[in-house]
C-alpha atoms as a PDB file:
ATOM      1  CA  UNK A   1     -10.700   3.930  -4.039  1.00  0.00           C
ATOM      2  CA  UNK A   2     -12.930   5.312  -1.720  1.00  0.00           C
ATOM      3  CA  UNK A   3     -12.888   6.676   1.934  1.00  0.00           C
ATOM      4  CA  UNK A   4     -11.559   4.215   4.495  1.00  0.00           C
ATOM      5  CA  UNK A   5     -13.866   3.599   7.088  1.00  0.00           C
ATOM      6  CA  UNK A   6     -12.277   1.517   9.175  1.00  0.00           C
ATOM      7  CA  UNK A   7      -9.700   4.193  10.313  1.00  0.00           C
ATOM      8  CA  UNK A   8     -12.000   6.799  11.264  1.00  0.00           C
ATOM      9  CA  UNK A   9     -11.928   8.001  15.216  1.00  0.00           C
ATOM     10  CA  UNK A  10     -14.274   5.793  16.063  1.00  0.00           C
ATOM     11  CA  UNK A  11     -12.491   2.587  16.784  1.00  0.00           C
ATOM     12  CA  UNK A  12     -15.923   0.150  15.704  1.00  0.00           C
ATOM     13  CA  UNK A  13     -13.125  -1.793  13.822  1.00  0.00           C
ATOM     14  CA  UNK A  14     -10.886  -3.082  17.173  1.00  0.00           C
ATOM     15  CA  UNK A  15     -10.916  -6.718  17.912  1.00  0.00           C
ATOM     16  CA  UNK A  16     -12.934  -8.355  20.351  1.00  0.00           C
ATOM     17  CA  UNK A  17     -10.264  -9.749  23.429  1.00  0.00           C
ATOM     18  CA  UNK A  18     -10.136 -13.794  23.840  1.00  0.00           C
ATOM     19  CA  UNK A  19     -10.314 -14.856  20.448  1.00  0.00           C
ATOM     20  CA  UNK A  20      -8.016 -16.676  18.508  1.00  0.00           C
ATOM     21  CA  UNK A  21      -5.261 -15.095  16.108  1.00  0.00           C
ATOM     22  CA  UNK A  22      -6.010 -15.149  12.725  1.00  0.00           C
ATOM     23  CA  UNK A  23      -3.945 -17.696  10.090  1.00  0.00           C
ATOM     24  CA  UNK A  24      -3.355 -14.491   7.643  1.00  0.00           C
ATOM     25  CA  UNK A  25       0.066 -12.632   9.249  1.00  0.00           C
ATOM     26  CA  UNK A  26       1.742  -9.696   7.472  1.00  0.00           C
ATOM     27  CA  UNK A  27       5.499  -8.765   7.747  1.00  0.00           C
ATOM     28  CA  UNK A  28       6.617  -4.953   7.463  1.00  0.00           C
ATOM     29  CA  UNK A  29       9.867  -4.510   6.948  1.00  0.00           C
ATOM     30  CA  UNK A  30      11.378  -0.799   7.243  1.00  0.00           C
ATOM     31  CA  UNK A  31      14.920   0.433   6.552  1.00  0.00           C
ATOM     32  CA  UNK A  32      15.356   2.717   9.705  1.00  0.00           C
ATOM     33  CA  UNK A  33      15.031   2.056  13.799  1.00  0.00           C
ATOM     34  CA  UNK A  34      12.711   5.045  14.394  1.00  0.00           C
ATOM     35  CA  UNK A  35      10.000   6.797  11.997  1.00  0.00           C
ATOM     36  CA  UNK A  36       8.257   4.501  10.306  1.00  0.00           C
ATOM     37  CA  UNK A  37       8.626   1.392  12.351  1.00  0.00           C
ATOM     38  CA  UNK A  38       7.277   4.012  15.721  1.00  0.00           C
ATOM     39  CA  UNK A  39       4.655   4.260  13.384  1.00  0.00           C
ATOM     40  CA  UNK A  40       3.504   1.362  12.509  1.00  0.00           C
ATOM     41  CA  UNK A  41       3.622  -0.488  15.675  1.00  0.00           C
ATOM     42  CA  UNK A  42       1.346   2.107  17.120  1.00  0.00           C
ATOM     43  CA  UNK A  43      -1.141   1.712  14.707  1.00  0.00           C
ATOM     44  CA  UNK A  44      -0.870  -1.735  14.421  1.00  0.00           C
ATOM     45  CA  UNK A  45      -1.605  -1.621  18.287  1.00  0.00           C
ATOM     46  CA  UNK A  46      -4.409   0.629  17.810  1.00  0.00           C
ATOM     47  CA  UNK A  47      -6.195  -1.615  15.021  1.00  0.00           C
ATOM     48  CA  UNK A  48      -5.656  -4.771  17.213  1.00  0.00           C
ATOM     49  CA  UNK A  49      -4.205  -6.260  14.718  1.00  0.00           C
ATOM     50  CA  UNK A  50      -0.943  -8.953  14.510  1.00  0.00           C
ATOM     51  CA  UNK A  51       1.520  -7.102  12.269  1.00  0.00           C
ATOM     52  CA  UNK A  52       5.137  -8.041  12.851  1.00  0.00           C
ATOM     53  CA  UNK A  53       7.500  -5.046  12.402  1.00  0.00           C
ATOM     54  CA  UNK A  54      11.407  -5.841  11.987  1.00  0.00           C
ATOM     55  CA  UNK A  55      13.810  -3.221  10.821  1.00  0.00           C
ATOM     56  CA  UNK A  56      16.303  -3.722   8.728  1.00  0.00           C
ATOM     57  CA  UNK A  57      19.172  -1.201   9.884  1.00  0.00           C
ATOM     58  CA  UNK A  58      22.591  -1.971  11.747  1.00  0.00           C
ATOM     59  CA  UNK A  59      22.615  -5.471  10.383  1.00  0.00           C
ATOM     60  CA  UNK A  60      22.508  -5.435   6.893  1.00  0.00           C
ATOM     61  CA  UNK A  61      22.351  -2.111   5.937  1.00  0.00           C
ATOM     62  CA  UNK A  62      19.405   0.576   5.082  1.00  0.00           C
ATOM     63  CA  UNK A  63      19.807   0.840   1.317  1.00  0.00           C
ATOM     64  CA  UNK A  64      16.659  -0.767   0.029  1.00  0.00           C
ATOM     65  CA  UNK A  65      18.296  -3.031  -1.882  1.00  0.00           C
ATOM     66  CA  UNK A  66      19.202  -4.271   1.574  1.00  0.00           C
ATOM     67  CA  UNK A  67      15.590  -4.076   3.030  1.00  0.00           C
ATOM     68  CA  UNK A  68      14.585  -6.373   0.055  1.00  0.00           C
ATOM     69  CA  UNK A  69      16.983  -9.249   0.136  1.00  0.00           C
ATOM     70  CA  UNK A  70      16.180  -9.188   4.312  1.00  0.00           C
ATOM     71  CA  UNK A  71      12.115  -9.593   3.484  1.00  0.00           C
ATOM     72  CA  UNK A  72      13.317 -12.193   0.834  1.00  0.00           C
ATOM     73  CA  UNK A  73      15.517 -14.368   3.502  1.00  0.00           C
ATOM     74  CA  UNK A  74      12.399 -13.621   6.052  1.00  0.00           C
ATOM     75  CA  UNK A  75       9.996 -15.208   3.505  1.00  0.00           C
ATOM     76  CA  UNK A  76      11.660 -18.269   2.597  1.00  0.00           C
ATOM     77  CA  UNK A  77      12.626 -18.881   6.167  1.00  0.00           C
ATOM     78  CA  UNK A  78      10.956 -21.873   7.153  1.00  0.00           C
ATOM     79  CA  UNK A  79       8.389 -21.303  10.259  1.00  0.00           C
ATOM     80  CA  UNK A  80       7.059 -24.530  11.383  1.00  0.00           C
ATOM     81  CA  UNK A  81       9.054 -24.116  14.555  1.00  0.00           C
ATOM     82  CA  UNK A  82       6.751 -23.105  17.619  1.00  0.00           C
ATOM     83  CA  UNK A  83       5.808 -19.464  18.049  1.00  0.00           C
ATOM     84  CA  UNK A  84       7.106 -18.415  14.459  1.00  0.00           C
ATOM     85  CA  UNK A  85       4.564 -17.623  11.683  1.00  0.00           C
ATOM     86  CA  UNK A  86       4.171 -17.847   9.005  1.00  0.00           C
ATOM     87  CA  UNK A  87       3.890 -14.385   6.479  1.00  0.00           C
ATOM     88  CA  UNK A  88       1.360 -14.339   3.664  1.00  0.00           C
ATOM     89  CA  UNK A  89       1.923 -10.232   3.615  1.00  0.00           C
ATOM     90  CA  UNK A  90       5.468  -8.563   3.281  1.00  0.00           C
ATOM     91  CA  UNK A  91       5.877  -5.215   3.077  1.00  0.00           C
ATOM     92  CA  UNK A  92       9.322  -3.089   2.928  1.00  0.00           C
ATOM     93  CA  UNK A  93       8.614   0.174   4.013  1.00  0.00           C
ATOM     94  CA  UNK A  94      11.385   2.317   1.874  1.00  0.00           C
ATOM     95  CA  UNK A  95      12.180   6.194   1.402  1.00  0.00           C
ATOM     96  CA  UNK A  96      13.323   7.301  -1.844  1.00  0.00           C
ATOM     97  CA  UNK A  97      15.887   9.757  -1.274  1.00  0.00           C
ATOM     98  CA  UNK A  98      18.872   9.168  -2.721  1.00  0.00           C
ATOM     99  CA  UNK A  99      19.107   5.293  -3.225  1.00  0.00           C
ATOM    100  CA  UNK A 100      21.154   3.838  -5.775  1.00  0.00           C
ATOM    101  CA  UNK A 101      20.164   0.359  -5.306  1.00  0.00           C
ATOM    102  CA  UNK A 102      16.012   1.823  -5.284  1.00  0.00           C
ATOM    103  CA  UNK A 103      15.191   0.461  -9.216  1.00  0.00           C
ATOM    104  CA  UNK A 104      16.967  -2.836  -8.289  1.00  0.00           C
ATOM    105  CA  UNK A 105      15.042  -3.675  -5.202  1.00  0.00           C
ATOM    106  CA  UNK A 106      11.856  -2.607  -6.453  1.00  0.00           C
ATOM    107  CA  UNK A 107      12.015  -5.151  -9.419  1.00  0.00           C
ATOM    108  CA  UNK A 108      13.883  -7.677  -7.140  1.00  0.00           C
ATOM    109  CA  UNK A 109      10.194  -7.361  -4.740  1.00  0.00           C
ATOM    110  CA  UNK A 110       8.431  -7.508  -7.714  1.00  0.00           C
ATOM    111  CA  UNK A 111       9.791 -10.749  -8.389  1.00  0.00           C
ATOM    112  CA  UNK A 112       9.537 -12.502  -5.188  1.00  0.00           C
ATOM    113  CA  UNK A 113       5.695 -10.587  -4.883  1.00  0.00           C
ATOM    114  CA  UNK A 114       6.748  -8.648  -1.879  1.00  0.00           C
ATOM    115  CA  UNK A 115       5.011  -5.547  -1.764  1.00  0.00           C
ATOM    116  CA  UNK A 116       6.679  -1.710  -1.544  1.00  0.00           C
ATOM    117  CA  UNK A 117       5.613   1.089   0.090  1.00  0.00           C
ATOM    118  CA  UNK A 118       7.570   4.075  -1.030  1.00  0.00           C
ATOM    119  CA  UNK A 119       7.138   7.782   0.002  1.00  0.00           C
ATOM    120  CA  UNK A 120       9.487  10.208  -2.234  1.00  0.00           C
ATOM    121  CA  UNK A 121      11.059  11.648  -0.604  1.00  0.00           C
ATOM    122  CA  UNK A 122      11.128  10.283   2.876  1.00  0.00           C
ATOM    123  CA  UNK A 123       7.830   8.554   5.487  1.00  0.00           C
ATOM    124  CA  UNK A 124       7.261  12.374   6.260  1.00  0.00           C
ATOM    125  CA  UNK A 125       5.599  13.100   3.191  1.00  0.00           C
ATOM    126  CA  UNK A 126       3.136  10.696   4.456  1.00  0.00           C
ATOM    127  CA  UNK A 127       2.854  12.691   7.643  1.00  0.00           C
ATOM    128  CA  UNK A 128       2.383  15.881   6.251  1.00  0.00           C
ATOM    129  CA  UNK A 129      -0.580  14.796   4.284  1.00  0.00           C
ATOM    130  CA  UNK A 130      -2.528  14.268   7.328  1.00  0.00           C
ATOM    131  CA  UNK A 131      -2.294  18.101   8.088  1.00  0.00           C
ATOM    132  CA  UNK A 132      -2.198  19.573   3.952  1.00  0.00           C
ATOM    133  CA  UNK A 133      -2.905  18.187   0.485  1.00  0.00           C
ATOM    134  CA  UNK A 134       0.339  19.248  -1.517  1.00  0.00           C
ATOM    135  CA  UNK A 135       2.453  17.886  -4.333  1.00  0.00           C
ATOM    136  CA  UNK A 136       5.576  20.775  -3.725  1.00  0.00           C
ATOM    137  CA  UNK A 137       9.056  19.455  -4.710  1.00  0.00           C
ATOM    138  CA  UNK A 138      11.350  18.844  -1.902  1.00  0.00           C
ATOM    139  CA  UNK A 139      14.913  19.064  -2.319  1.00  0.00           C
ATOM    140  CA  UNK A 140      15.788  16.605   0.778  1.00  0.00           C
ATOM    141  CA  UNK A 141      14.263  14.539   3.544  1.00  0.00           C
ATOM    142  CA  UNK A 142      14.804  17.660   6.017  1.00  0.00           C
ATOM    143  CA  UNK A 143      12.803  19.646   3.914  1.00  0.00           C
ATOM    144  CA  UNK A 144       9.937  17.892   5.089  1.00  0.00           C
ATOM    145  CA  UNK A 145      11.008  17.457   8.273  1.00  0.00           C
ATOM    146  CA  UNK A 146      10.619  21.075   8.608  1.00  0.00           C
ATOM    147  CA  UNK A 147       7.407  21.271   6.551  1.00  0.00           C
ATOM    148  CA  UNK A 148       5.853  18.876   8.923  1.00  0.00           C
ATOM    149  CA  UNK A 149       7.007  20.784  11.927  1.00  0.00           C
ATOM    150  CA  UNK A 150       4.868  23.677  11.108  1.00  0.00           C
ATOM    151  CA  UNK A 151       2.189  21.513  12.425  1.00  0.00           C
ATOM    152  CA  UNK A 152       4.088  19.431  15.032  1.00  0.00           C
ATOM    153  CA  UNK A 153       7.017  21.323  16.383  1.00  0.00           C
ATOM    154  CA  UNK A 154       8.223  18.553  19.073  1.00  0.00           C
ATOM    155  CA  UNK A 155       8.690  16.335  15.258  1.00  0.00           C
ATOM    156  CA  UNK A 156      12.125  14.320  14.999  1.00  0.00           C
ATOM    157  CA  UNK A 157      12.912  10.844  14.447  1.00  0.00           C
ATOM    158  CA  UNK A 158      12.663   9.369  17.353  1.00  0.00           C
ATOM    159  CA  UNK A 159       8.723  10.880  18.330  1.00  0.00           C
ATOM    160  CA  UNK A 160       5.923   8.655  18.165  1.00  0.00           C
ATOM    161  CA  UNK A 161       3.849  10.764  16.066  1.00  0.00           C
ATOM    162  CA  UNK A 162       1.029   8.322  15.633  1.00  0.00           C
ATOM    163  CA  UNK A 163      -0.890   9.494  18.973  1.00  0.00           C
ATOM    164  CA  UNK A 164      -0.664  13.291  17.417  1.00  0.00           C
ATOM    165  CA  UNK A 165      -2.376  11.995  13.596  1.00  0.00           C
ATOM    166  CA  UNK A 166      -4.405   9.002  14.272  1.00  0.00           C
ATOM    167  CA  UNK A 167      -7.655  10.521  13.976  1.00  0.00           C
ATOM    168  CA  UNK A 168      -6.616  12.416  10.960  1.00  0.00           C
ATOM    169  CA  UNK A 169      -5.646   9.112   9.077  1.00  0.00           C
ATOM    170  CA  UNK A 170      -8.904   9.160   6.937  1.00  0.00           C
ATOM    171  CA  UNK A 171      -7.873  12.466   5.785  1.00  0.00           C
ATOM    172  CA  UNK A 172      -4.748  11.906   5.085  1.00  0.00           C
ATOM    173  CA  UNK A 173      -6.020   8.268   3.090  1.00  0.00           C
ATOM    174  CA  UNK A 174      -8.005  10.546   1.045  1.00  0.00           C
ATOM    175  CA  UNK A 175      -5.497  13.179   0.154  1.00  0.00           C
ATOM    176  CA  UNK A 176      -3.292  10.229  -1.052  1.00  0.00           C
ATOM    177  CA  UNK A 177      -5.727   8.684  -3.367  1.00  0.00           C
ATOM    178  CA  UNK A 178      -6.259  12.098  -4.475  1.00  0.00           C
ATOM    179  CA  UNK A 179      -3.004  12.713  -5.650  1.00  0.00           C
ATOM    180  CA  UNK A 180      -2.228   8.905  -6.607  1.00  0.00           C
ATOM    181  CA  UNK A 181      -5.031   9.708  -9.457  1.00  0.00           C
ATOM    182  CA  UNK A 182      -3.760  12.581 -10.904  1.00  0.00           C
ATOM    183  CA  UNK A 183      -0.146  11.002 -12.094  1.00  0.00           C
ATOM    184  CA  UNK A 184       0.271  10.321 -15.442  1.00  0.00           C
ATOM    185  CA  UNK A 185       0.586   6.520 -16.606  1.00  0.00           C
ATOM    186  CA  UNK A 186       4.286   6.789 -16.526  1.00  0.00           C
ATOM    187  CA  UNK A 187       4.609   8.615 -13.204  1.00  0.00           C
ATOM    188  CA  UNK A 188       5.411   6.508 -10.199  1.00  0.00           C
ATOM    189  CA  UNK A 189       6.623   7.624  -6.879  1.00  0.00           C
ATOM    190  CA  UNK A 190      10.015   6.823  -7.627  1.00  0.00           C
ATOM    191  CA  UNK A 191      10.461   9.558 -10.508  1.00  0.00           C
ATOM    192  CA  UNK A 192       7.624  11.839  -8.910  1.00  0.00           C
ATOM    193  CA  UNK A 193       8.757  14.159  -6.113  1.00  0.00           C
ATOM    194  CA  UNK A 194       6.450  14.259  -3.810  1.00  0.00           C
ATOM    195  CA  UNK A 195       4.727  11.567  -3.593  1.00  0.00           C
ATOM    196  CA  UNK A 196       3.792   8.237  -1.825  1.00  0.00           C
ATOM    197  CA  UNK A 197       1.638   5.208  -1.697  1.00  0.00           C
ATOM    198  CA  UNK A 198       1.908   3.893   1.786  1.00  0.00           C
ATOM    199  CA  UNK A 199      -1.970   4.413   1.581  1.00  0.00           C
ATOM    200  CA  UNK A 200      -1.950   1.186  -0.330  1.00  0.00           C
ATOM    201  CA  UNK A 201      -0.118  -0.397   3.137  1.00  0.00           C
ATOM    202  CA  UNK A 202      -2.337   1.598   4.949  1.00  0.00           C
ATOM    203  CA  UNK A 203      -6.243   0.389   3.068  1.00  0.00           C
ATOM    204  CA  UNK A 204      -4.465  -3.765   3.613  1.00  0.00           C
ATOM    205  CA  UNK A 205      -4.101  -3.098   6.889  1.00  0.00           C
ATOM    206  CA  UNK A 206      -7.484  -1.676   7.554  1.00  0.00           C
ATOM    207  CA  UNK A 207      -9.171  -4.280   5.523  1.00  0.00           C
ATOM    208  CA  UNK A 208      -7.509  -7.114   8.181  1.00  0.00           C
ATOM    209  CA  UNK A 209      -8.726  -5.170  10.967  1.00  0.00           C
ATOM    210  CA  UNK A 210     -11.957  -5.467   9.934  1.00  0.00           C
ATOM    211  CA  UNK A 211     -11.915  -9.260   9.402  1.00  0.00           C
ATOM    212  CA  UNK A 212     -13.283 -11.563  12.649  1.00  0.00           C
ATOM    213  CA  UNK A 213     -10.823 -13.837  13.946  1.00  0.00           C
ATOM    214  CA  UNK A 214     -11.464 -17.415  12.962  1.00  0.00           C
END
């Protein structure tokens, strides 16, 4: 994997206004109300592209075996009714942390091809790689939290950090397939502290913003 193009400053990828929505649609899915799904919609906004982002928090519960079983009842949901679409794309956006259910829903995705993006431990790994390349352990989610802070003090749940990274996203794209290549064949972000591979998210979503609405 290369360099992501389509995410550098210069926004040649947004979408031309008036045209029609594309068929494709892609569902994200994230276990919290305020990091990741802040994130997303802002980028998603930025790219001009039609994500749908639904959290899966008071209602059923953030353990990711949780988050799964939502995306699974979202998928088989039938949307022929007017103004609901269809999903060819479903993400669950999932921290590692402590999760007991984490090996369960991972295979239960697997099954039902919904696609995981995990970051080990928490989205603000993923942050942090947009201001340093590191693979330090980190004992807890806060740990990060504070390692990110050196480089955005105002950092907590609830900020809408997207504004402060976006045009560091390349960077931080290339950092993660950086470190992505140097695990070892049975490495994978669950048992490998830190790590993530929301870049894989990240290079699907780029590829549909550069795609011309039919």
């Amino acid at each position: 994997m290369g360099k992501s193009s389509h995410f550098r400053k210069n926004k040649t990828y947004r979408r031309v206004r008036g045209r029609i929505e594309p068929a494709k649609k892609v569902l994200i899915v994230c276990e919290d109300e305020k990091s990741a799904p802040l994130y997303f919609r802002e980028l998603c906004r930025d790219l001009q592209i039609l994500v749908f982002i639904e959290i899966c928090g008071e209602e059923c519960g953030s353990a990711p075996i949780n988050v799964v079983d939502y995306a699974i009842k979202r998928k088989g949901e039938n949307f022929k009714a007017r103004g609901n679409p269809h999903f060819e794309n479903i993400w669950c956006v999932m921290d590692v942390d402590k999760h007991t259910t984490l090996a369960k829903a991972i295979n239960k995705a697997k099954g039902n091809k919904i696609a995981v993006a995990l970051s080990n431990p928490c989205i603000e790994y993923w942050f942090l790689l947009h201001f340093r390349k590191t693979s330090k352990y980190f004992s807890s989610p806060d740990q990060v939290v504070l390692e990110l802070k050196k480089h955005v003090p105002q950092y907590d749940k609830g900020f809408a950090i997207y504004s402060v990274i976006s045009d560091k996203t390349e960077i931080a794209l290339s950092r993660a397939v950086e470190l992505f290549k140097t695990r070892s064949s049975e490495e994978t972000v669950v048992t490998l502290n830190s790590s993530t591979d929301v870049h894989l998210l990240m290079n699907q979503l780029g590829e549909i913003s550069k795609k011309p609405y039919t």
